[in-house]
Protein backbone atom coordinates (compact mmCIF):
# COMPACT_ATOMS: atom_id res chain seq x y z
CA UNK A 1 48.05 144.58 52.22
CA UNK A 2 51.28 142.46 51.91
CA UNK A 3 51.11 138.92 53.34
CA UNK A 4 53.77 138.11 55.90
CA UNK A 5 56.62 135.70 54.61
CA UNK A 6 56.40 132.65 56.64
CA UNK A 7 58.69 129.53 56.23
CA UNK A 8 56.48 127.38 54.41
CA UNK A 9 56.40 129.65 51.52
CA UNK A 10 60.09 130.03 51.12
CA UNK A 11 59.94 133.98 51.67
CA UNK A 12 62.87 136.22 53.52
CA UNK A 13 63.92 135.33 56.78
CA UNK A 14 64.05 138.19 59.35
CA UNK A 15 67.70 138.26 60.20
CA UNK A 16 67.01 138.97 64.37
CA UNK A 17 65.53 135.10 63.97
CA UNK A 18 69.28 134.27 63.14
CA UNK A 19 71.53 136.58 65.49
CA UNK A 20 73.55 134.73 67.37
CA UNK A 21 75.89 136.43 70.06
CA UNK A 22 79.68 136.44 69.79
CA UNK A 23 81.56 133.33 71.28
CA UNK A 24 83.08 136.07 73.87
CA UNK A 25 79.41 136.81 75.12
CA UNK A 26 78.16 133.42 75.37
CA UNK A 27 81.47 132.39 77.64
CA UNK A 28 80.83 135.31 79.85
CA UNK A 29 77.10 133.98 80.07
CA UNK A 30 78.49 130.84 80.70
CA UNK A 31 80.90 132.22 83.14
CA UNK A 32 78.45 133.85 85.06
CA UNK A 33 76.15 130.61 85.40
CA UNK A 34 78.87 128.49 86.93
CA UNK A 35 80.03 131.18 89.16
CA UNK A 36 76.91 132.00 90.51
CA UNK A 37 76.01 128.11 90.43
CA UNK A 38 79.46 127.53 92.51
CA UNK A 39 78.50 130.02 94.83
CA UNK A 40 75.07 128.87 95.58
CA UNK A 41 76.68 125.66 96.16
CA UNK A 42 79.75 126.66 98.14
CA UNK A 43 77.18 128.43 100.41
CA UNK A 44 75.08 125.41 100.72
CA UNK A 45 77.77 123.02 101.67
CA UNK A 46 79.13 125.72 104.38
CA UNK A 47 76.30 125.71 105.78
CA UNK A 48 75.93 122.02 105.77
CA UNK A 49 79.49 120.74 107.34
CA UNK A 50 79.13 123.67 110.18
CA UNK A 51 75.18 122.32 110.86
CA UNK A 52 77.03 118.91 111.25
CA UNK A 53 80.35 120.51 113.09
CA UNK A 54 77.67 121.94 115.30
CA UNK A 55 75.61 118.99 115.89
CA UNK A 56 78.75 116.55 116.47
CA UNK A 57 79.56 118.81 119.32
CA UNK A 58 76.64 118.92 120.68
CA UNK A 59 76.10 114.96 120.04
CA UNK A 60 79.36 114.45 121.76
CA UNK A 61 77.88 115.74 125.06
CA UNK A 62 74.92 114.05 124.85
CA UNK A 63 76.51 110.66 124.58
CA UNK A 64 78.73 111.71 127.53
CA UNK A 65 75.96 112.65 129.91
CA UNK A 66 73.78 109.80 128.75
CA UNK A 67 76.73 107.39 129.19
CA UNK A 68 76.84 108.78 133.12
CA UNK A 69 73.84 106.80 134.13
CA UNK A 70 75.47 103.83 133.16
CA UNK A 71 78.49 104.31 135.62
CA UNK A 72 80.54 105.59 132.68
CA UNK A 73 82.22 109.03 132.95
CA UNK A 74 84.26 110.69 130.27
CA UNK A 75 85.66 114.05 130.23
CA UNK A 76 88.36 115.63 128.05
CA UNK A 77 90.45 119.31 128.87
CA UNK A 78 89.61 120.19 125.55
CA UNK A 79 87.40 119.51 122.42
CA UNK A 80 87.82 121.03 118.87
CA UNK A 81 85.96 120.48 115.60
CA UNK A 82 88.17 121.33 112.18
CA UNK A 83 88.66 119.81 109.02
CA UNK A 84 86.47 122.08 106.77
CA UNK A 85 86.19 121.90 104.33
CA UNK A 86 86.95 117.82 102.75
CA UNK A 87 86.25 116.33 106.44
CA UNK A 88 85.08 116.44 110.01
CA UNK A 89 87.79 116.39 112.71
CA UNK A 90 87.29 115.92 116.44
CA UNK A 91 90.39 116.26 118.19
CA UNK A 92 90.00 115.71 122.10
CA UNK A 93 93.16 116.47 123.80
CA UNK A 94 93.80 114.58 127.48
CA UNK A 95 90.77 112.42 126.91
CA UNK A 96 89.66 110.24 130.09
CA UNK A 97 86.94 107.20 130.07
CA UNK A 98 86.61 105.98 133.73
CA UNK A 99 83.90 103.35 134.80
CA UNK A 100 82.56 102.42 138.32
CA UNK A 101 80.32 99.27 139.28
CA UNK A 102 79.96 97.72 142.17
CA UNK A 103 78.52 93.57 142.60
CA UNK A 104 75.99 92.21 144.22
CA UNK A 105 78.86 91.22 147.02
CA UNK A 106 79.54 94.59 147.34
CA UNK A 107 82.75 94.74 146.00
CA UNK A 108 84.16 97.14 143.44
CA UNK A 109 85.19 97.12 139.78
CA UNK A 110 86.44 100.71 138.55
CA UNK A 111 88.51 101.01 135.59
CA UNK A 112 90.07 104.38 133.99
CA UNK A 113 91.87 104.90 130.12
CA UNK A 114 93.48 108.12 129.65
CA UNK A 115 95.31 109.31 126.49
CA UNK A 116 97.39 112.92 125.32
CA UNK A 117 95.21 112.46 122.06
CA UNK A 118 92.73 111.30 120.29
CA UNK A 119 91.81 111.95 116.68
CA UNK A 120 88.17 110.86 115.18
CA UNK A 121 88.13 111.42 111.40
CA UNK A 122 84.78 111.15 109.36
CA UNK A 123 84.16 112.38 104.97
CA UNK A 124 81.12 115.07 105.49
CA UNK A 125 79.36 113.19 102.77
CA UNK A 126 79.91 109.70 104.30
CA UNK A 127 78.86 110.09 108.07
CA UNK A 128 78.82 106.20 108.84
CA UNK A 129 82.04 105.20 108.61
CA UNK A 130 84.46 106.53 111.46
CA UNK A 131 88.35 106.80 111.65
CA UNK A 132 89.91 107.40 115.49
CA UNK A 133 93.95 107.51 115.66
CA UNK A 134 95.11 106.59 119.01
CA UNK A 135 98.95 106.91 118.46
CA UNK A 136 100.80 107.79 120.82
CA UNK A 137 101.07 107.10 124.67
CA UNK A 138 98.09 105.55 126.89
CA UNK A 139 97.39 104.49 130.77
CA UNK A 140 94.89 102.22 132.14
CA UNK A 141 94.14 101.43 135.81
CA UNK A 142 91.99 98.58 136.75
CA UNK A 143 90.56 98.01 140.25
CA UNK A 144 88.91 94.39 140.72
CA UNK A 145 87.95 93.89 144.03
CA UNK A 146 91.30 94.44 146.15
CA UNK A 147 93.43 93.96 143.03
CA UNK A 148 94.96 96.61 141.33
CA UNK A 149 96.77 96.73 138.57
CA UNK A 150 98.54 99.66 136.14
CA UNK A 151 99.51 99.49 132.76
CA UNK A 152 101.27 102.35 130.10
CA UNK A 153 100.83 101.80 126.51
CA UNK A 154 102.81 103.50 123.60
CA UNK A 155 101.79 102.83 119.75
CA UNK A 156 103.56 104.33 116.79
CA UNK A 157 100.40 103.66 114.76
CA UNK A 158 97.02 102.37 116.28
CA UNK A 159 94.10 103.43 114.19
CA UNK A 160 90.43 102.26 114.37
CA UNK A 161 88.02 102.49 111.10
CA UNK A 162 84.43 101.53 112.66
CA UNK A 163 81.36 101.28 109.96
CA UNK A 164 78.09 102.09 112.10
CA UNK A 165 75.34 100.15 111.34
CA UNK A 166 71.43 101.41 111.84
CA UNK A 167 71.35 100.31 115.14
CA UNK A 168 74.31 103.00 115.76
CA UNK A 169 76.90 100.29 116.68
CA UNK A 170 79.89 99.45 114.48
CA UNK A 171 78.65 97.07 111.50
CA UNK A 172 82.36 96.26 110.92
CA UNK A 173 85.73 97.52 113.04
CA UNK A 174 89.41 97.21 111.53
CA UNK A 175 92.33 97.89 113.84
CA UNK A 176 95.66 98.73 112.85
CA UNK A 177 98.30 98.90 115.31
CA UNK A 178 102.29 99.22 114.86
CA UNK A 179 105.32 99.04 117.48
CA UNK A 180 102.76 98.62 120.19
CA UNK A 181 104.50 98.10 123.49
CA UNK A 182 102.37 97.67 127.08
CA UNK A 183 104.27 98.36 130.15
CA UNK A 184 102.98 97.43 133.72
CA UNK A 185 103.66 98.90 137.11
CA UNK A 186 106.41 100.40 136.96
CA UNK A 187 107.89 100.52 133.26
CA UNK A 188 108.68 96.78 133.21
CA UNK A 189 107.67 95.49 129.63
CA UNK A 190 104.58 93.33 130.02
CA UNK A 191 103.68 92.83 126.37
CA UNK A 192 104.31 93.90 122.82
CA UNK A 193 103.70 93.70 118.99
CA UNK A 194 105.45 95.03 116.00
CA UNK A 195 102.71 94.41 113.61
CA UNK A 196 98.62 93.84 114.14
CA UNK A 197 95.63 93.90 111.79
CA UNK A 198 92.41 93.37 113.02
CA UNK A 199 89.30 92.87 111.56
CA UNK A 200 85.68 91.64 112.89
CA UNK A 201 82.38 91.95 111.43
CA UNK A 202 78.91 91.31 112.25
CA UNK A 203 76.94 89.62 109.54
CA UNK A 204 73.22 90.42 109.13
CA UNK A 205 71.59 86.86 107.71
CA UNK A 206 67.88 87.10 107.02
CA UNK A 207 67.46 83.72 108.91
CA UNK A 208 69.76 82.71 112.33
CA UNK A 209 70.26 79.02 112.59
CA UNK A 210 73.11 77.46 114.92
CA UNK A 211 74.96 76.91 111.46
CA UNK A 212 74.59 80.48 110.06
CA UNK A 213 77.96 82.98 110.30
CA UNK A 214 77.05 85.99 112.38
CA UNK A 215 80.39 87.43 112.75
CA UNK A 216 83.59 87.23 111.48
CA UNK A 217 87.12 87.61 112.48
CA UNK A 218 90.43 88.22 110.94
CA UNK A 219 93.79 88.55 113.24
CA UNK A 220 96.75 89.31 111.80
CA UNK A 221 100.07 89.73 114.74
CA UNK A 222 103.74 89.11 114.09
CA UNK A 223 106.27 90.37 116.36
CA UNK A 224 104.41 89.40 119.50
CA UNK A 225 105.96 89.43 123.04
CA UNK A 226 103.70 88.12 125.55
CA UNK A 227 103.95 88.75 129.21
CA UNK A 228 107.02 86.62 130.79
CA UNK A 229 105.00 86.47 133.90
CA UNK A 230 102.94 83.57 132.05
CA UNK A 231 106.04 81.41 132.00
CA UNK A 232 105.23 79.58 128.87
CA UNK A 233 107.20 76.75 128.11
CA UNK A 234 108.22 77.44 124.44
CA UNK A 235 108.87 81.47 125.52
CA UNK A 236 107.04 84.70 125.12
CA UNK A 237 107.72 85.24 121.39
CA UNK A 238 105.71 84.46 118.80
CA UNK A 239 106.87 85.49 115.51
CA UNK A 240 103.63 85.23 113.85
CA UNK A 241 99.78 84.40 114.52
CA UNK A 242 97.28 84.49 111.98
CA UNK A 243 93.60 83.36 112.64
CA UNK A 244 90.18 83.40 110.49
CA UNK A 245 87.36 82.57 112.43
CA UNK A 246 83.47 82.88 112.06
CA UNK A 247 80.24 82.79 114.78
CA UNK A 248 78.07 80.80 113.74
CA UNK A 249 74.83 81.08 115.86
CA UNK A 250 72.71 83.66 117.09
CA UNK A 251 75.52 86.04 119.90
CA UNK A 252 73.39 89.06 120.82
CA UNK A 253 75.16 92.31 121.28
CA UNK A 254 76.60 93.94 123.35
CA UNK A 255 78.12 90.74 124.35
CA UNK A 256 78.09 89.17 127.62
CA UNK A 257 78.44 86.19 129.52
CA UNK A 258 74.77 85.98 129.81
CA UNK A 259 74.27 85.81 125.53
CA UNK A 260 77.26 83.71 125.09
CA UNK A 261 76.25 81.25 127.42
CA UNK A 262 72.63 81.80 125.51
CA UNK A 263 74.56 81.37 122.42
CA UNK A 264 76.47 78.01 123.52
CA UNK A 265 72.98 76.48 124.53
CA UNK A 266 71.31 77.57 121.18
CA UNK A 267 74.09 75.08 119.85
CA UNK A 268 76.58 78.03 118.63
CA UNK A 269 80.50 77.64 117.83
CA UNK A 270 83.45 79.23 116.46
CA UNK A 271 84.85 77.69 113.29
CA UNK A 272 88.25 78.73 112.63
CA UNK A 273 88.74 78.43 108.92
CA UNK A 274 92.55 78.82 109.48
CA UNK A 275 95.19 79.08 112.43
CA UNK A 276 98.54 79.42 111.63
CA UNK A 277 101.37 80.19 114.29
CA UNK A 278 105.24 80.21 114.61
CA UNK A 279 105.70 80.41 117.90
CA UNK A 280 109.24 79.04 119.72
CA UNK A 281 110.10 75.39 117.73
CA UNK A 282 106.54 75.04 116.63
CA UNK A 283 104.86 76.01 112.89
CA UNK A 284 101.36 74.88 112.94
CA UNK A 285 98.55 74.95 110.46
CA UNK A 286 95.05 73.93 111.44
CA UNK A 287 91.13 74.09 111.15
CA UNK A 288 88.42 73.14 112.56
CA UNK A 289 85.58 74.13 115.66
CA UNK A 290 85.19 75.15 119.31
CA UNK A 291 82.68 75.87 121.71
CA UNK A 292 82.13 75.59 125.04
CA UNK A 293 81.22 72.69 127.49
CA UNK A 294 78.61 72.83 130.41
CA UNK A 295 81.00 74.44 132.98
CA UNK A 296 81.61 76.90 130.28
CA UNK A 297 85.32 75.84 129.31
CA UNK A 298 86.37 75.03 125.82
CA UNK A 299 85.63 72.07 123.81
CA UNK A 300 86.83 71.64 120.21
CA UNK A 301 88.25 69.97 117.19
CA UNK A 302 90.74 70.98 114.45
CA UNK A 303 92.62 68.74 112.47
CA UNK A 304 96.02 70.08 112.55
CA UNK A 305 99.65 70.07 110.33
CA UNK A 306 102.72 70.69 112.38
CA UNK A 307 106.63 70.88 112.18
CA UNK A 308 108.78 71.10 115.65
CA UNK A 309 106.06 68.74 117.35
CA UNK A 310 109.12 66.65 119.13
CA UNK A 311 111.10 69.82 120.31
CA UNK A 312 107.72 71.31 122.19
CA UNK A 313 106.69 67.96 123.70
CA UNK A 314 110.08 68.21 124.67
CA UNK A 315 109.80 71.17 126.47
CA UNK A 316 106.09 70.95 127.74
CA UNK A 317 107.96 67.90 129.33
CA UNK A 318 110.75 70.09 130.57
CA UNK A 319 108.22 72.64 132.29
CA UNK A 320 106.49 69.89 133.72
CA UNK A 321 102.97 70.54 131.70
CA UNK A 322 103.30 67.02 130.29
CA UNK A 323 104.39 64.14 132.43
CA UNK A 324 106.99 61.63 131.07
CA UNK A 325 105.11 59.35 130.45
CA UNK A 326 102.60 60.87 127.94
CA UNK A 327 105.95 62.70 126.35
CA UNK A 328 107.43 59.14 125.50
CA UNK A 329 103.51 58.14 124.05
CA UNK A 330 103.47 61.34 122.13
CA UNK A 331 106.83 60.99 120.28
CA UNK A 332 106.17 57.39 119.94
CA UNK A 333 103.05 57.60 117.94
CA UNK A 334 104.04 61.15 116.14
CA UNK A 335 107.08 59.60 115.20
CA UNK A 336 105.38 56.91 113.42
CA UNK A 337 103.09 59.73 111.55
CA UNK A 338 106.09 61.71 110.54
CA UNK A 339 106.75 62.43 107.01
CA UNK A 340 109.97 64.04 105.81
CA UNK A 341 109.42 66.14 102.11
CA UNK A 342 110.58 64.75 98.94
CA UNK A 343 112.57 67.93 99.28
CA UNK A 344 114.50 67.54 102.38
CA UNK A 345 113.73 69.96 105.61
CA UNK A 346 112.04 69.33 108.85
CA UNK A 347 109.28 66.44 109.32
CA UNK A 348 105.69 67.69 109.70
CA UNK A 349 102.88 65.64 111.13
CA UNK A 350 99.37 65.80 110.30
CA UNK A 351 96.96 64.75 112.88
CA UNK A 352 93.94 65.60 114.86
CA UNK A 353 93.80 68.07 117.78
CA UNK A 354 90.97 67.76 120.34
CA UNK A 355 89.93 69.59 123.93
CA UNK A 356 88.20 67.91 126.14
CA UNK A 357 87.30 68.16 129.56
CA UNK A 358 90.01 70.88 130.14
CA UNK A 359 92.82 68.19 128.13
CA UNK A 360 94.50 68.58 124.94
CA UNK A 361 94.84 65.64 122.83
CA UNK A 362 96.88 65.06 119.68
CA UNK A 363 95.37 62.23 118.40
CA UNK A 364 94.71 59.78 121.55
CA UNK A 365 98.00 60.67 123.25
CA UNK A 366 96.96 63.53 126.15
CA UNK A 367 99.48 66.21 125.80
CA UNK A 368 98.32 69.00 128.60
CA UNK A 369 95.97 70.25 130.79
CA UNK A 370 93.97 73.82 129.84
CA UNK A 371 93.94 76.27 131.65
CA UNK A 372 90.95 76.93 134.08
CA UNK A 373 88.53 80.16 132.68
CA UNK A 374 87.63 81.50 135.81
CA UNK A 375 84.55 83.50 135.05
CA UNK A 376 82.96 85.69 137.54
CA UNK A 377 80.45 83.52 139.42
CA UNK A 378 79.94 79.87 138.71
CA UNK A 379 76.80 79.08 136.31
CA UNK A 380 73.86 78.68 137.68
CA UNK A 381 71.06 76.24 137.04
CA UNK A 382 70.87 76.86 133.60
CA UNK A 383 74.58 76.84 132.81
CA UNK A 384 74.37 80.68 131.83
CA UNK A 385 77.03 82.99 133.71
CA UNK A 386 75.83 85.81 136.04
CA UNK A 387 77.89 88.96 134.95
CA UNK A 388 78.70 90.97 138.57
């Protein structure tokens, strides 16, 4: 009996060892495979985004009626879910959020936002970060006690990108708003900006100390109108205002009067890495901190670089928020700090800024008096407000 050939030996190869199918063959196998693989896959993912269409519906009510308890209604004419299949897409058209509380006095606070639109925008594969446009044309009403007051918002852009964090409250929130005007009563202009960015943060340190950032804050506005009703003694518009600030300290959320006055006795402040406004005569640059005093108003330090000083002593002087006195003082001693650039232009003036006791001081010359905060009850015996 014949041995068989094997390979060792060096004998005859069967050829069916060899056979290899035509190229045409293998990219119809091929074919086939990624087909079926796509369709396995396409299946899968259907099935996924609708599970999560299905449970963001259902979410959404759950948050409503939960929110109830807490004096918070919201209600909506109509709620749809789209997007398949490279997003998720809630679209609530005539959305409402309306709150009702009532003090210990027994008077009421109500308030009430309604909207033609609103747009929430979310990647099925990246649940955690959120996108909500508000353009368009907005109305809040705000009952405080016997006050009541109405105001109609219209935004050509104003978009929100939230990042949740675990605790299922935005880790980080960037707002984007453009040809925002706010109206009040009825139709007179009350406020407006051409331009905002806004950005805030909370920061998650291992260790909280009274010197460890917790939050951050970047404002960006230029165009901005404020309400002539303040009577401000360089005008309502400021052509730009651009502020970097951090928490540093321990400010529990959701935020209250109760943690920040927690947060002001634990030694917390802001520190404003830079402020920088044009706003009438006046181009300032400054740093520094604030905080707040026993009574709860602000207290603070920032060393400051200015151009315009003399024209807006001039007019605080004019609207009688600096008397004559302190005006002739203030350009007295600026004057002498003045420097002119090599260059040529306007003089600027560096020199610190301090509040005090409800005062603002440039230097040692007193230049105004703050405005009172007028929270809702005086602090108690530990200095922490009482929220109504």
């Amino acid at each position: 009996m014949a041995r068989k050939p094997n390979r060792g030996s060096g004998g005859p190869r069967h050829a069916a060892l060899d056979y290899r199918p035509p190229l045409s063959l293998r990219l119809i196998r091929y074919g086939l495979i990624g087909i079926v693989s796509s369709a396995v896959i396409g299946v899968a993912y259907t099935a996924y985004w609708f599970f999560l269409a299905s449970n963001l519906k259902d979410g959404i009510g759950q948050w409503v009626e939960a929110r109830a308890g807490a004096g918070v209604q919201m209600s909506q004419k109509r709620i749809e879910i789209s997007g398949f299949p490279l997003a998720l897409r809630v679209i609530m058209t005539a959305p409402r959020i309306a709150f009702s509380g009532f003090s210990e006095t027994g008077e009421g606070d109500r308030w009430e936002w309604r909207a033609k639109k609103l747009s929430a925008h979310m990647a099925p594969w990246n649940l955690g970060r959120i996108s909500v446009d508000l353009a368009g044309e907005h109305s809040l009403d705000i009952a405080a006690g016997r006050t009541r007051q109405s105001y109609q918002g219209k935004a050509a852009k104003l978009r929100v990108v939230a990042d949740l964090h675990g605790d299922g409250l935005p880790a980080s929130v960037r707002l984007s708003a453009e040809a925002l005007t706010i109206t009040a009563g009825r139709g007179a202009k009350f406020a407006s900006v051409a331009v905002a960015e806004i950005f805030a943060a909370r920061l998650f340190p291992d260790e909280v100390t009274a010197k460890t950032p917790t939050f951050d804050l970047d404002l960006s506005l230029s165009g901005l109108t404020l309400p002539a009703g303040l009577r401000l003694p360089l005008g309502e518009d400021v052509r730009q205002l651009n502020i970097e600030a951090k928490i540093l300290g321990g400010l529990k959320f959701p935020v209250t009067v109760d943690t920040i006055g927690l947060w002001r006795d634990d030694g917390g402040i802001v520190e404003v890495g830079r402020l920088e406004t044009q706003y009438g005569p006046l181009n300032v640059r400054a740093n520094g901190t604030l905080s707040l005093d026993a009574a709860m108003q602000p207290v603070g330090a920032m060393t400051a670089k200015a151009r315009g000083f003399f024209q807006t002593v001039k007019a605080l002087r004019d609207a009688g928020h600096i008397r004559s006195r302190d005006a002739a003082m203030a350009r007295l001693i600026l004057g002498v700090l003045a420097r002119k650039p090599k260059s040529g232009g306007p003089a600027s003036i560096s020199l610190p800024l301090s509040i005090q006791e409800r005062k603002l001081y440039a230097g040692p010359v007193r230049l105004m008096d703050m405005p009172l905060i007028k929270w809702t009850r005086p602090p108690d015996a530990s200095g922490v407000q009482k929220l109504r």
